[in-house]
N, C-alpha and C. Protein backbone atom coordinates (compact mmCIF):
# COMPACT_ATOMS: atom_id res chain seq x y z
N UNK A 1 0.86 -1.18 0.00
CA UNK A 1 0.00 0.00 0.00
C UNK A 1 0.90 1.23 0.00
N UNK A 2 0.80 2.22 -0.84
CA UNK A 2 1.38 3.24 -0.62
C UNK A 2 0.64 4.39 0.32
N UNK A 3 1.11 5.47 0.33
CA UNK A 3 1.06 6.90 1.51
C UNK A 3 -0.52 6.72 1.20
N UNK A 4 -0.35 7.17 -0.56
CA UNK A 4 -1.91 8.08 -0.89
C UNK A 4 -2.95 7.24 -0.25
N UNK A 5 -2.88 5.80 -0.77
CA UNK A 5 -3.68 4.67 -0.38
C UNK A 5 -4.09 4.30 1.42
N UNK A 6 -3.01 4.42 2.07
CA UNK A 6 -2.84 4.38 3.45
C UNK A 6 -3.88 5.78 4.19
N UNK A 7 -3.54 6.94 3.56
CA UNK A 7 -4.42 7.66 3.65
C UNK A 7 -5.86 8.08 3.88
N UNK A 8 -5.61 7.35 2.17
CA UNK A 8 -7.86 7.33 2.34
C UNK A 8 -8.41 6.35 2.92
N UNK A 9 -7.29 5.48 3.53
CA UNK A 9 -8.07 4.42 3.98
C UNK A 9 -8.87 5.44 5.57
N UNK A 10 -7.51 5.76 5.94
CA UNK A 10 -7.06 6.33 7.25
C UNK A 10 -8.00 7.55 7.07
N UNK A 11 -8.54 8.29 6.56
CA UNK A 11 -9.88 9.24 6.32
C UNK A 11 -11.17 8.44 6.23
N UNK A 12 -11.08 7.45 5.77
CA UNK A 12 -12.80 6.89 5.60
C UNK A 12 -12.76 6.13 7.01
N UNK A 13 -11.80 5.39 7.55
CA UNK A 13 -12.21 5.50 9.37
C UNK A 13 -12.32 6.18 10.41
N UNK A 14 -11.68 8.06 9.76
CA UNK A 14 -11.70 8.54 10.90
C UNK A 14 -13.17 8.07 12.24
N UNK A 15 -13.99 8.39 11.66
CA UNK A 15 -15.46 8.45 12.58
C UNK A 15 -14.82 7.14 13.98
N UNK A 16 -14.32 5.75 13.21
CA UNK A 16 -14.28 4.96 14.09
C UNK A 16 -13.15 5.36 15.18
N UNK A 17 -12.15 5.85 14.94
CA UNK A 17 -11.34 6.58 15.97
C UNK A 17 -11.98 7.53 16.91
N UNK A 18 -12.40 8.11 16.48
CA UNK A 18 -13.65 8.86 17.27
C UNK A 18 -14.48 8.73 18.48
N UNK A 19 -15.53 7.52 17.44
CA UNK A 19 -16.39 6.69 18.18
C UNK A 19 -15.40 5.91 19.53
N UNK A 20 -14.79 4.93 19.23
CA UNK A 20 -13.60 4.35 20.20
C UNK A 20 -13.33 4.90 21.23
N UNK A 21 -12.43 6.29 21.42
CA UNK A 21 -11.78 7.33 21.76
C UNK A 21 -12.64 7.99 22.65
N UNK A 22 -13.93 8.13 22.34
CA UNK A 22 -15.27 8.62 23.03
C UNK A 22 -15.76 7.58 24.18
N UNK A 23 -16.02 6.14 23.90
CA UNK A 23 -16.47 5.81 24.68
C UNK A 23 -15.57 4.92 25.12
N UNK A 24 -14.30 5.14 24.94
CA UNK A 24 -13.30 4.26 25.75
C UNK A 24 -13.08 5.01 27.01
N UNK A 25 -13.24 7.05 26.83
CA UNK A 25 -13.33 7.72 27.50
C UNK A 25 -14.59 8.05 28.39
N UNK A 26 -15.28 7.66 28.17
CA UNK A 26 -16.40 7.78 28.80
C UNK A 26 -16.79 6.44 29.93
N UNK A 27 -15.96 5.18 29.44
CA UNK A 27 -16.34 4.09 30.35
C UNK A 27 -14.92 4.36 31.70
N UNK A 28 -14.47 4.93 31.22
CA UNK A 28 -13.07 5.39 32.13
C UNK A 28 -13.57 6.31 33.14
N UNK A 29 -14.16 7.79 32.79
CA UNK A 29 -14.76 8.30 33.94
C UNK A 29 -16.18 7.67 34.40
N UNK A 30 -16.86 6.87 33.54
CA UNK A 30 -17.85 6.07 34.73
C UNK A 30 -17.49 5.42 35.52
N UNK A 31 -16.16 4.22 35.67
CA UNK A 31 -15.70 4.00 36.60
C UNK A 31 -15.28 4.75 37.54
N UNK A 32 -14.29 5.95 37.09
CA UNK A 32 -13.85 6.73 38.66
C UNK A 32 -15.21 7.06 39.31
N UNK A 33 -16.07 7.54 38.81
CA UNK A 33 -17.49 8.27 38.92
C UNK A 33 -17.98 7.52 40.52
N UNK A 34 -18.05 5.96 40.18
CA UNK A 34 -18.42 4.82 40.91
C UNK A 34 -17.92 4.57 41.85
N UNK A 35 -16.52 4.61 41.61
CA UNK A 35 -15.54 4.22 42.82
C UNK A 35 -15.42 5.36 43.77
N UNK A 36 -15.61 6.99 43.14
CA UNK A 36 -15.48 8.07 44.17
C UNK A 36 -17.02 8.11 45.02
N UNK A 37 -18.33 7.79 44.25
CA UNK A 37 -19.30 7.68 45.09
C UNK A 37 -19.34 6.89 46.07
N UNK A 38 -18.72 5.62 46.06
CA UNK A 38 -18.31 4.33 47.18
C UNK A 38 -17.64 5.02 48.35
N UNK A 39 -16.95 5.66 47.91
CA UNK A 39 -16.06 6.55 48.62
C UNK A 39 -16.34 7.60 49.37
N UNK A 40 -17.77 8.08 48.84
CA UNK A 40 -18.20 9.36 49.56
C UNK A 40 -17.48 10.48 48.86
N UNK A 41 -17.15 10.54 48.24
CA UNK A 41 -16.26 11.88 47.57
C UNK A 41 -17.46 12.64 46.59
N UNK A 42 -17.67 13.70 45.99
CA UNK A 42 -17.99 14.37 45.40
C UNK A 42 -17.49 14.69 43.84
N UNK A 43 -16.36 14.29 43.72
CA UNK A 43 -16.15 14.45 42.61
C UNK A 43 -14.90 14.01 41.60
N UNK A 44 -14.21 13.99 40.39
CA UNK A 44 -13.40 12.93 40.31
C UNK A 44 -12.54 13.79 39.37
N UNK A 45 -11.60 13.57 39.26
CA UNK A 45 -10.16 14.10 38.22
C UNK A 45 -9.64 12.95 37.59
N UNK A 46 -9.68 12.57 36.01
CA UNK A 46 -9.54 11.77 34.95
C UNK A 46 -8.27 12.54 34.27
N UNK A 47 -7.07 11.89 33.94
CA UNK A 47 -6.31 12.71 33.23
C UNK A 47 -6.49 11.18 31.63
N UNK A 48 -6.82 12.30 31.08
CA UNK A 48 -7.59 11.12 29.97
C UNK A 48 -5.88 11.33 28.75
N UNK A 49 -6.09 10.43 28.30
CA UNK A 49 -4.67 10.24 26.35
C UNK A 49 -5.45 10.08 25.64
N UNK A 50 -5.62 10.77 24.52
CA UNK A 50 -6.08 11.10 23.28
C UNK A 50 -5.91 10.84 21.80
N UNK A 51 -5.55 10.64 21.31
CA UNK A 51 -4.82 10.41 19.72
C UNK A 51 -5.30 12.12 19.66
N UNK A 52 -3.99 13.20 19.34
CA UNK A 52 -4.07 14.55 18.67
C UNK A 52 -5.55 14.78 17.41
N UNK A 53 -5.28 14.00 16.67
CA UNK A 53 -6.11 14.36 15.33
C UNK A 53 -7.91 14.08 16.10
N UNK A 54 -8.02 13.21 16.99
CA UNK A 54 -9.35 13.65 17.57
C UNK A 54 -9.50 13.90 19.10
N UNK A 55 -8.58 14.51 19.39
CA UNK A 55 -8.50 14.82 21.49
C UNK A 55 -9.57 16.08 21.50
N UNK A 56 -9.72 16.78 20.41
CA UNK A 56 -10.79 18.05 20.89
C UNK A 56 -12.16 17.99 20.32
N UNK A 57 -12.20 16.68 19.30
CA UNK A 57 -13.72 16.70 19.20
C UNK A 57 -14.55 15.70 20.53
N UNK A 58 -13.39 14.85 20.72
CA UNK A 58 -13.77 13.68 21.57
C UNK A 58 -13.81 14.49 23.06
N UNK A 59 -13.27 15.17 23.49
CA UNK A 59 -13.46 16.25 24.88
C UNK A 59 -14.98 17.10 24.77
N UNK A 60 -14.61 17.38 23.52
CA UNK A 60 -16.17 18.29 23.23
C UNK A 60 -16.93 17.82 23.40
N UNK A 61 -17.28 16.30 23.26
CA UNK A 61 -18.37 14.92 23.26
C UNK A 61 -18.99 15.05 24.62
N UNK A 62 -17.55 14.76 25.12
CA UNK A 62 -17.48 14.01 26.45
C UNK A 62 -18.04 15.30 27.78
N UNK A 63 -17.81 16.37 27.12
CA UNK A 63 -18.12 17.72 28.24
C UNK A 63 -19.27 17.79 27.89
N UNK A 64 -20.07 17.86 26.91
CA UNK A 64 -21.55 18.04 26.72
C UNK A 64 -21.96 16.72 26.81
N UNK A 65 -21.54 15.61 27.35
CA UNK A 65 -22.12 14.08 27.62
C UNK A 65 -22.54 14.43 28.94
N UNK A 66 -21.84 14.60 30.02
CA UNK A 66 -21.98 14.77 31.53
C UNK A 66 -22.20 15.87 31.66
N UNK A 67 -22.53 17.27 31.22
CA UNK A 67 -22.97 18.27 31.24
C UNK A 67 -24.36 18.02 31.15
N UNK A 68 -25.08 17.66 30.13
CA UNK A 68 -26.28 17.18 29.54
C UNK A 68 -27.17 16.02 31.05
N UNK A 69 -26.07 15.40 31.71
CA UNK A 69 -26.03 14.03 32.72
C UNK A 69 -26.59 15.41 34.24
N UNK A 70 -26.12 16.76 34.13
CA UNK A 70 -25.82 17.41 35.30
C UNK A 70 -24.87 17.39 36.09
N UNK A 71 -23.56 17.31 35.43
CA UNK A 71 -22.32 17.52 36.08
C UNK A 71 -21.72 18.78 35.81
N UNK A 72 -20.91 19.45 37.01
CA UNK A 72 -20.30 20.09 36.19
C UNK A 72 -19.03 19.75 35.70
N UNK A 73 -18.66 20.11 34.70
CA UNK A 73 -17.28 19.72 33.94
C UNK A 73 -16.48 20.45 33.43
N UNK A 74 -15.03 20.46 34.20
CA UNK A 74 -13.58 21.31 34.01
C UNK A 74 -12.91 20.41 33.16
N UNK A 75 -11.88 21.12 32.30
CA UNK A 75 -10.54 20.18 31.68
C UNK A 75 -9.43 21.04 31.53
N UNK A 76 -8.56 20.23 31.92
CA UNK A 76 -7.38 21.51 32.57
C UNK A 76 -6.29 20.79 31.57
N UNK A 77 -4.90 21.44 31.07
CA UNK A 77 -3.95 20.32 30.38
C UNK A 77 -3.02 20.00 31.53
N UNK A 78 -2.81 19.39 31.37
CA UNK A 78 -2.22 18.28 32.50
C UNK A 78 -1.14 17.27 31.56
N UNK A 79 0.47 18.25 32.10
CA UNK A 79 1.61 17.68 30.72
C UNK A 79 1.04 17.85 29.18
N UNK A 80 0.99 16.70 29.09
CA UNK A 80 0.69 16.01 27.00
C UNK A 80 -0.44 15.34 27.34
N UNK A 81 -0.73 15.08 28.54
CA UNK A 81 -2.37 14.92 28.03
C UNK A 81 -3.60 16.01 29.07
N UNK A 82 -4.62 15.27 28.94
CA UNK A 82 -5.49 16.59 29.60
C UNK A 82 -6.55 15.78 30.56
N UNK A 83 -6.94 16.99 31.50
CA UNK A 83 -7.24 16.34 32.56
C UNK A 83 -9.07 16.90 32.89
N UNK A 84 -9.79 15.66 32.90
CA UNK A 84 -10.94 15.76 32.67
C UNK A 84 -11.17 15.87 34.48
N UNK A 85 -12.74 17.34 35.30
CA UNK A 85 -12.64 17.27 36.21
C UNK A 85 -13.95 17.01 36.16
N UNK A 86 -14.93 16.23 37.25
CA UNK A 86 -16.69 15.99 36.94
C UNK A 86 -16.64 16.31 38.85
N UNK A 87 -17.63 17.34 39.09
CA UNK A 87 -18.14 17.29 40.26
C UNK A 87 -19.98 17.27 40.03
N UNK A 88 -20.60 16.93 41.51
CA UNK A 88 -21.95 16.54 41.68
C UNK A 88 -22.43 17.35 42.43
N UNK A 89 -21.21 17.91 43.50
CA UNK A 89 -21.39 18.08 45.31
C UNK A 89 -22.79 19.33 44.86
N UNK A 90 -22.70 19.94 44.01
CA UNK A 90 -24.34 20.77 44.17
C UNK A 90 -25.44 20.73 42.98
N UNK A 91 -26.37 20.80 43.40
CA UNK A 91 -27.81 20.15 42.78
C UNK A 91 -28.48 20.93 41.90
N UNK A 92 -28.03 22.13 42.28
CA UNK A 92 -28.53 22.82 40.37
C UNK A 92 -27.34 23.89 39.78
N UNK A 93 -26.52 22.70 39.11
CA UNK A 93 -25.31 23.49 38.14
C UNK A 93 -26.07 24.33 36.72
């Protein structure tokens, strides 16, 4: 296979990188989510890794996923990757 070929392949899957990336991230902070409620804690800090070519649509997802849920949601960069924050502790964000 050459570049060009490798390419379009690598464009007609973007979506599945995406998709992946989204809810590989999303089953990641449902766990902390779980384990900090066990815990009694209020709220949780995820420092999530990304693939570059989709780290800001897949954040964008993921902040209006648990936003939409009634969380509120910070993301701070944290080194080379970035750090997803979800609190609950008050009842009308």
């Amino acid at each position: 296979m050459n570049a060009a070929e490798a390419r379009k392949i690598t464009n007609q899957n973007g979506q599945k990188l995406f998709e992946s990336n989204f809810k590989r991230t999303v089953t990641f902070i449902d766990t902390a989510i779980r384990a900090a409620t066990g815990m009694g804690n209020f709220s949780v800090k995820q420092a999530v890794s990304l693939p570059s070519i989709v780290q800001n649509e897949v954040l964008e997802k993921v902040i209006i996923h648990y936003q939409e849920l009634g969380y509120k949601v910070e993301v701070y960069d944290f080194c080379l990757m970035k750090q997803v924050q979800l609190s609950w502790a008050e009842e009308d964000l």
